[in-house]
Protein backbone atom coordinates (compact mmCIF):
# COMPACT_ATOMS: atom_id res chain seq x y z
CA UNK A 1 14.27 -29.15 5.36
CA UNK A 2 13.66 -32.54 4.95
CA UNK A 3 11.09 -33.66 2.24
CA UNK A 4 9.81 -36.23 4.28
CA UNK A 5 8.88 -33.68 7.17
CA UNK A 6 5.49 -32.29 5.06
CA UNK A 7 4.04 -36.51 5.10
CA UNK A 8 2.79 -36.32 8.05
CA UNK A 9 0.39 -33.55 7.38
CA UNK A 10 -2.77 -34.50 4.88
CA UNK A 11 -3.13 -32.48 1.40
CA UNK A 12 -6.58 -30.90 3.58
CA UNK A 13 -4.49 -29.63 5.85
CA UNK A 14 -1.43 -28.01 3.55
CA UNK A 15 -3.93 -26.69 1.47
CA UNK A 16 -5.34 -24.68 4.53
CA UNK A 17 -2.10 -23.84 5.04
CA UNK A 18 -1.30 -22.69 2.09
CA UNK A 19 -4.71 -20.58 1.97
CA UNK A 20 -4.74 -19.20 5.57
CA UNK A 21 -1.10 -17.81 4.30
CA UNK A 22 -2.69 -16.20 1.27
CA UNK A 23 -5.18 -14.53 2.69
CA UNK A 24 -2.99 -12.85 5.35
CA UNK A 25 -0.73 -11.84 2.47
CA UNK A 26 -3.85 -10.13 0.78
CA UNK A 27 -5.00 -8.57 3.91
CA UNK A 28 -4.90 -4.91 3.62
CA UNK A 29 -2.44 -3.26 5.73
CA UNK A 30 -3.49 -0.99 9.09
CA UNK A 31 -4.13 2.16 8.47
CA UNK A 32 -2.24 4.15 11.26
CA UNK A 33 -3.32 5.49 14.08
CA UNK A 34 -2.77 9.48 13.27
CA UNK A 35 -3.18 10.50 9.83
CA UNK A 36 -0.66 12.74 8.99
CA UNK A 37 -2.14 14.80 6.65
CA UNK A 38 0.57 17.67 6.63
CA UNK A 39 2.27 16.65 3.21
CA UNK A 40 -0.81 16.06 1.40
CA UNK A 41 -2.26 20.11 2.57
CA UNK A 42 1.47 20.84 1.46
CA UNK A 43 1.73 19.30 -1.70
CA UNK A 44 -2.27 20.44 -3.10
CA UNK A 45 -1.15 24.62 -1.67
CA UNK A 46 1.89 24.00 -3.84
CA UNK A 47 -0.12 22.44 -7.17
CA UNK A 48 -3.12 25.35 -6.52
CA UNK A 49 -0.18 27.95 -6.33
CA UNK A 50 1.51 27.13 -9.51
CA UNK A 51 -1.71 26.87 -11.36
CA UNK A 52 -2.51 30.81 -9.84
CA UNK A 53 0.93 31.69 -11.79
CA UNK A 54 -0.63 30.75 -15.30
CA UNK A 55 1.90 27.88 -14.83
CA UNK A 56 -1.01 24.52 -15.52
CA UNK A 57 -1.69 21.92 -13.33
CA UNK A 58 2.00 20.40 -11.54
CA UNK A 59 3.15 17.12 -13.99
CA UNK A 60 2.09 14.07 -12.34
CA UNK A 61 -0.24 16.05 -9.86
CA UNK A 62 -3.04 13.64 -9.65
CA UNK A 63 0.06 10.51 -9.00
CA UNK A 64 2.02 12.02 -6.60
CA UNK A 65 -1.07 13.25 -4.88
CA UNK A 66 -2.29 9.59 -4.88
CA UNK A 67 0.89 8.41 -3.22
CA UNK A 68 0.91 11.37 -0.61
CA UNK A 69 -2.26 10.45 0.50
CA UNK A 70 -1.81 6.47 0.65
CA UNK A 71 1.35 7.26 2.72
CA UNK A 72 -0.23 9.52 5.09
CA UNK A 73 -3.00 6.83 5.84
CA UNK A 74 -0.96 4.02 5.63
CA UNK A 75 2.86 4.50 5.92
CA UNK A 76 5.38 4.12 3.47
CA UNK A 77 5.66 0.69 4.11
CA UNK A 78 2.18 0.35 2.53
CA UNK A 79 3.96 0.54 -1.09
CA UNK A 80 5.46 -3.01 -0.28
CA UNK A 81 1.16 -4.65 0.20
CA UNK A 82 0.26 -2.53 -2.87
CA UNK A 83 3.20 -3.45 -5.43
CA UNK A 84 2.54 -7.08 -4.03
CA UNK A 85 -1.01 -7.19 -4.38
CA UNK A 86 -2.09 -4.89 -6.61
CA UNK A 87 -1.09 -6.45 -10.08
């Protein structure tokens, strides 16, 4: 692109740009429409069954939980707003 192209727009109006961009880039994703929540019921029978067998509480429950749940609400495209936003 040319450099000369961005003159004819005041430093008012790129800033607005530039903010109107950022704040659709922060916007938190949709969740979806149906909730799938078939993984998440999976994944919790699975941790509460290992605990009954004197086993202890699945490593990483409480994580992998998290990221079950954020999927199921969200998609697994949500991981691409959260790694981009939430550091």
């Amino acid at each position: 692109m040319n450099p000369n192209t961005l003159k004819v727009f005041s430093d008012e109006q790129l800033e607005a740009e530039l903010k109107a961009r950022a704040e659709l880039r922060n916007k938190p994703p949709t969740p979806l429409p149906t909730i799938r929540w078939d993984q998440v019921s999976d994944y919790i029978k699975v941790g509460v069954y290992e605990v009954s067998l004197g086993r202890g509480e699945p490593k990483d429950f409480e994580h992998y939980l998290f990221e079950l749940v954020m999927e199921a609400v969200y998609g697994r495209e949500f991981w691409v707003w959260w790694n981009r936003n939430a550091t």
